[in-house]
N, C-alpha and C. Protein backbone atom coordinates (compact mmCIF):
# COMPACT_ATOMS: atom_id res chain seq x y z
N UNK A 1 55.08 127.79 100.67
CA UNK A 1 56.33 128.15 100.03
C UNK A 1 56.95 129.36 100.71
N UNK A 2 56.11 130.37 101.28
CA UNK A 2 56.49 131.48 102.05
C UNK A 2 57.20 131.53 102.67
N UNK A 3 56.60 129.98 103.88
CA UNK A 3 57.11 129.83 105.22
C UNK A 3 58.45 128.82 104.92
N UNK A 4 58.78 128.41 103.78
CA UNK A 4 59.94 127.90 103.62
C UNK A 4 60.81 128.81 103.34
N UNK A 5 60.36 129.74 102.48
CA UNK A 5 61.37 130.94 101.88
C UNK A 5 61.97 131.69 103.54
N UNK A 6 61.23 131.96 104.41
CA UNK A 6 61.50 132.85 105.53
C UNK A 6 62.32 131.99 105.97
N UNK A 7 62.48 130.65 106.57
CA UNK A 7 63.14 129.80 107.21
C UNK A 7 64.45 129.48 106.81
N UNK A 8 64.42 129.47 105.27
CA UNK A 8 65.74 129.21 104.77
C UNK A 8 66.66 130.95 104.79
N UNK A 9 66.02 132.02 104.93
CA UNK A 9 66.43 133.13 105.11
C UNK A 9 66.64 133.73 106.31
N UNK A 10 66.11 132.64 107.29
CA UNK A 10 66.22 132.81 108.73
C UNK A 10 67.80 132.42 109.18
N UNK A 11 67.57 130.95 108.39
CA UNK A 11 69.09 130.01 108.27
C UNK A 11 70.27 131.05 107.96
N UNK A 12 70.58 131.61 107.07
CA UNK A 12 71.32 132.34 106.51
C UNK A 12 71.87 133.09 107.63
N UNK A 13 70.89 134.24 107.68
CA UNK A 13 71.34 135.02 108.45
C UNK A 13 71.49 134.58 110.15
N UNK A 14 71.28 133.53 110.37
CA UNK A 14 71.34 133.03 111.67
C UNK A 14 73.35 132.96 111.82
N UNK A 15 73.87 133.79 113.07
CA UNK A 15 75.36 133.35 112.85
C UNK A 15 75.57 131.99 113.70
N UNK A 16 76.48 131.66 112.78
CA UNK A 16 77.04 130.26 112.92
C UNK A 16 78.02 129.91 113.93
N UNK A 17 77.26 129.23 115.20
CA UNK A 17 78.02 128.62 115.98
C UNK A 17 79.65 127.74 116.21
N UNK A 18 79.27 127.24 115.14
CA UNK A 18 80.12 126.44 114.97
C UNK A 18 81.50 126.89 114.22
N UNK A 19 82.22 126.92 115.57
CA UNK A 19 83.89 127.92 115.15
C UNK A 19 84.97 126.59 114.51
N UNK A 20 84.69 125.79 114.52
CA UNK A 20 85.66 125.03 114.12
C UNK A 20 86.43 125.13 113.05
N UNK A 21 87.69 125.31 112.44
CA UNK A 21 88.18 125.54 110.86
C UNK A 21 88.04 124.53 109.98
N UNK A 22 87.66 125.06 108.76
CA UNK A 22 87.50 123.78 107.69
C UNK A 22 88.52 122.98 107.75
N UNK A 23 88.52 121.59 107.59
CA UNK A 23 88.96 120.54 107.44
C UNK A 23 90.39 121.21 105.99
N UNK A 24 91.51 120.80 106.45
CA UNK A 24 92.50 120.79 105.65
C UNK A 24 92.80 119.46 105.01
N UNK A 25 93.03 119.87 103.57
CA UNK A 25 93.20 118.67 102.38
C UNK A 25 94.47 118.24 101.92
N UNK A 26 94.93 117.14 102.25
CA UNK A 26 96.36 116.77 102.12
C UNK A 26 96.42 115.54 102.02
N UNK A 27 97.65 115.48 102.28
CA UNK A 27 97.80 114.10 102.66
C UNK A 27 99.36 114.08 103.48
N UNK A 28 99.63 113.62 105.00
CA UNK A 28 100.47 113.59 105.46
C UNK A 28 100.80 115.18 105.60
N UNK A 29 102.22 115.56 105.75
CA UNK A 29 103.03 117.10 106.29
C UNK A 29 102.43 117.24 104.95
N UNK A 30 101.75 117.27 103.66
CA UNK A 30 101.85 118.11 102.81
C UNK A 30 100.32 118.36 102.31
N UNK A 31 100.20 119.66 101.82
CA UNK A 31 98.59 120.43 101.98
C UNK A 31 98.86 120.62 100.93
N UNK A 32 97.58 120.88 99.83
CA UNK A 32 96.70 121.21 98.72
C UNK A 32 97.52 123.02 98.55
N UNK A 33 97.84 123.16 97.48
CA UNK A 33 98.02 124.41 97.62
C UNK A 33 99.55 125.38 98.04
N UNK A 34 100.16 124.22 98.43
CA UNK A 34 101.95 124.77 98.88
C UNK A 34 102.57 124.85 97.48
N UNK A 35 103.33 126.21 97.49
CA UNK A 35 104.59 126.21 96.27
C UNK A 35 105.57 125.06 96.59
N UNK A 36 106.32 125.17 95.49
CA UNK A 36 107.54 123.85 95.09
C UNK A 36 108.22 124.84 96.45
N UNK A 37 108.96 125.41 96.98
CA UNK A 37 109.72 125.86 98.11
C UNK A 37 108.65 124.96 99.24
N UNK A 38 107.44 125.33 99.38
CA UNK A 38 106.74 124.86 100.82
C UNK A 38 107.28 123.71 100.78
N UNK A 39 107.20 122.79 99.28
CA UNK A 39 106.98 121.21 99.58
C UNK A 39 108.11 120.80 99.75
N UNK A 40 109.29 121.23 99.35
CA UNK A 40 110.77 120.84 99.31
C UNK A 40 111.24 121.02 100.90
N UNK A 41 110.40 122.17 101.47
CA UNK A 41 111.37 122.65 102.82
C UNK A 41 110.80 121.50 104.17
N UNK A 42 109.81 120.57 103.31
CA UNK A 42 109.33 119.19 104.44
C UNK A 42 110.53 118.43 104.65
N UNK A 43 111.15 118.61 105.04
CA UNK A 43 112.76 117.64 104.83
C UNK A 43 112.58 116.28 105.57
N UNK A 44 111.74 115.89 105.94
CA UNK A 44 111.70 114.38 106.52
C UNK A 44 111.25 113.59 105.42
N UNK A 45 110.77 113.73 104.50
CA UNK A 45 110.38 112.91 103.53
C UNK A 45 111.32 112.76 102.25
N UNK A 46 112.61 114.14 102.16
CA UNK A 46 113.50 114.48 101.24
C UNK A 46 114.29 113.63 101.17
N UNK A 47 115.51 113.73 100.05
CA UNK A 47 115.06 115.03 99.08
C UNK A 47 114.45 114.80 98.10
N UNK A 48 114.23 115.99 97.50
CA UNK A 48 113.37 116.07 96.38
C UNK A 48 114.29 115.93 95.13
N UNK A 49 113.31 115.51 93.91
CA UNK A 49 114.57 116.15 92.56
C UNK A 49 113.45 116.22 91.65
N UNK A 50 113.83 117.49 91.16
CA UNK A 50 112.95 117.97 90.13
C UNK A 50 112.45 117.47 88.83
N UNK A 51 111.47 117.58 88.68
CA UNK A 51 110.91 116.65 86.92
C UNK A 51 110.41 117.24 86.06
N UNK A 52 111.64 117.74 84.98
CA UNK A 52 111.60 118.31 84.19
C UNK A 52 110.41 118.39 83.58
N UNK A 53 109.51 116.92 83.05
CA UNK A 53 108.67 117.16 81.99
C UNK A 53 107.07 117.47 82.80
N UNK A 54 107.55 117.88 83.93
CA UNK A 54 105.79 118.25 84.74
C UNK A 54 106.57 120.13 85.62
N UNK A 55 107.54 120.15 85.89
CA UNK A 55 108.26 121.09 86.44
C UNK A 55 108.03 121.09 88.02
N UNK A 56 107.71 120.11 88.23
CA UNK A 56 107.41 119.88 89.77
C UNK A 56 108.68 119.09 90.71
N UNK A 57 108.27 118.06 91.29
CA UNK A 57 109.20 117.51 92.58
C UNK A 57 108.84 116.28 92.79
N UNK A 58 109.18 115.48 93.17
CA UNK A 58 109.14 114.36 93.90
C UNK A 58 110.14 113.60 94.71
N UNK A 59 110.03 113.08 95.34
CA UNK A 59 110.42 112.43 96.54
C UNK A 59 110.41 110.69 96.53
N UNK A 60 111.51 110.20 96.48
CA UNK A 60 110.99 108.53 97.04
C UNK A 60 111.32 107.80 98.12
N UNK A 61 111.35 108.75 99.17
CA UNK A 61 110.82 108.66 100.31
C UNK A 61 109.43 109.13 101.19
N UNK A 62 108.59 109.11 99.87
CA UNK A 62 107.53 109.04 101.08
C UNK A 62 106.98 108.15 101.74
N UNK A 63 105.92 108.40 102.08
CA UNK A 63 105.08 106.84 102.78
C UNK A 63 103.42 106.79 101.89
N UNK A 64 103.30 105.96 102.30
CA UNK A 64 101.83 105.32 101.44
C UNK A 64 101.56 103.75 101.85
N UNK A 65 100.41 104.21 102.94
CA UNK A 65 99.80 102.80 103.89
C UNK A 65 100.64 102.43 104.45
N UNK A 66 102.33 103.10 104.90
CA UNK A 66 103.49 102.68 106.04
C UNK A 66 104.21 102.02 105.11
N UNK A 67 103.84 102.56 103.80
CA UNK A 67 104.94 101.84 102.72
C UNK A 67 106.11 102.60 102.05
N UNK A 68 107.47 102.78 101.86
CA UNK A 68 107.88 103.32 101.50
C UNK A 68 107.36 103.52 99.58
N UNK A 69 107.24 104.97 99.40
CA UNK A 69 106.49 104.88 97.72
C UNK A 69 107.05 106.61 96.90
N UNK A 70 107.15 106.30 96.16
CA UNK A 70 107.72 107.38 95.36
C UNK A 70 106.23 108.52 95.40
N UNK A 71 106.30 109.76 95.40
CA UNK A 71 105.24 110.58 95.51
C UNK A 71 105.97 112.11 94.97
N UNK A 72 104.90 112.33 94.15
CA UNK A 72 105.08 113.55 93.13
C UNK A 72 104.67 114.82 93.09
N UNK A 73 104.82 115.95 92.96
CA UNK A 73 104.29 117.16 93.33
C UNK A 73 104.11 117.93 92.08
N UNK A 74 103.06 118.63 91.66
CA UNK A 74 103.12 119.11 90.46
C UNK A 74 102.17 120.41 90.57
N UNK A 75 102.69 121.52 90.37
CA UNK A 75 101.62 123.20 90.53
C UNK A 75 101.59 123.59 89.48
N UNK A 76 100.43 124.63 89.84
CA UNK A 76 100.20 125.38 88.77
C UNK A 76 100.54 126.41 89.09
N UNK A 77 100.06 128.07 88.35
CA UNK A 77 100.45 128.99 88.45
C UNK A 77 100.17 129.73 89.48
C-alpha cells in the first residue's frame, strides 16, 4: 500500500507534459459559457430574437446535421 501511496504521489507531482488545451464544449461558432452579447454578435447564424419566458435568444437559422433548425440560448447569472 506504501509503494502505491508513493507512486500515486510521484504522479502528482510529476509536471505534465502534455501542453495541449482542454477540449472546448460547444457546439458549432458557439461555446458553453458566452453572454447573450457573445451569442448574438455570431452573425452568420442571425438574427436572433429574444424569448421572453426563458430571457435568452434564439435563432432559426442554425444548422443541425446540415439541417436548417431553430436553436436556443438560455444563461444564467
Amino acid at each position: 500500500m506504501l509503494i502505491a501511496t508513493l507512486i500515486l504521489v510521484a504522479q502528482v507531482l510529476t509536471p505534465s507534459t502534455n501542453h495541449e488545451p482542454p477540449p472546448v464544449i460547444g457546439y458549432g461558432p458557439w461555446r458553453l459559457g458566452m453572454s447573450k452579447e457573445e451569442v448574438k454578435a455570431v452573425s452568420e447564424f442571425g438574427p436572433y430574437s429574444e424569448v421572453p419566458s426563458t430571457g435568452g435568444v434564439e435563432t432559426k437559422n442554425g444548422l443541425f446535421a446540415d439541417r436548417k433548425a431553430n436553436i436556443s440560448f438560455v444563461f444564467g447569472e
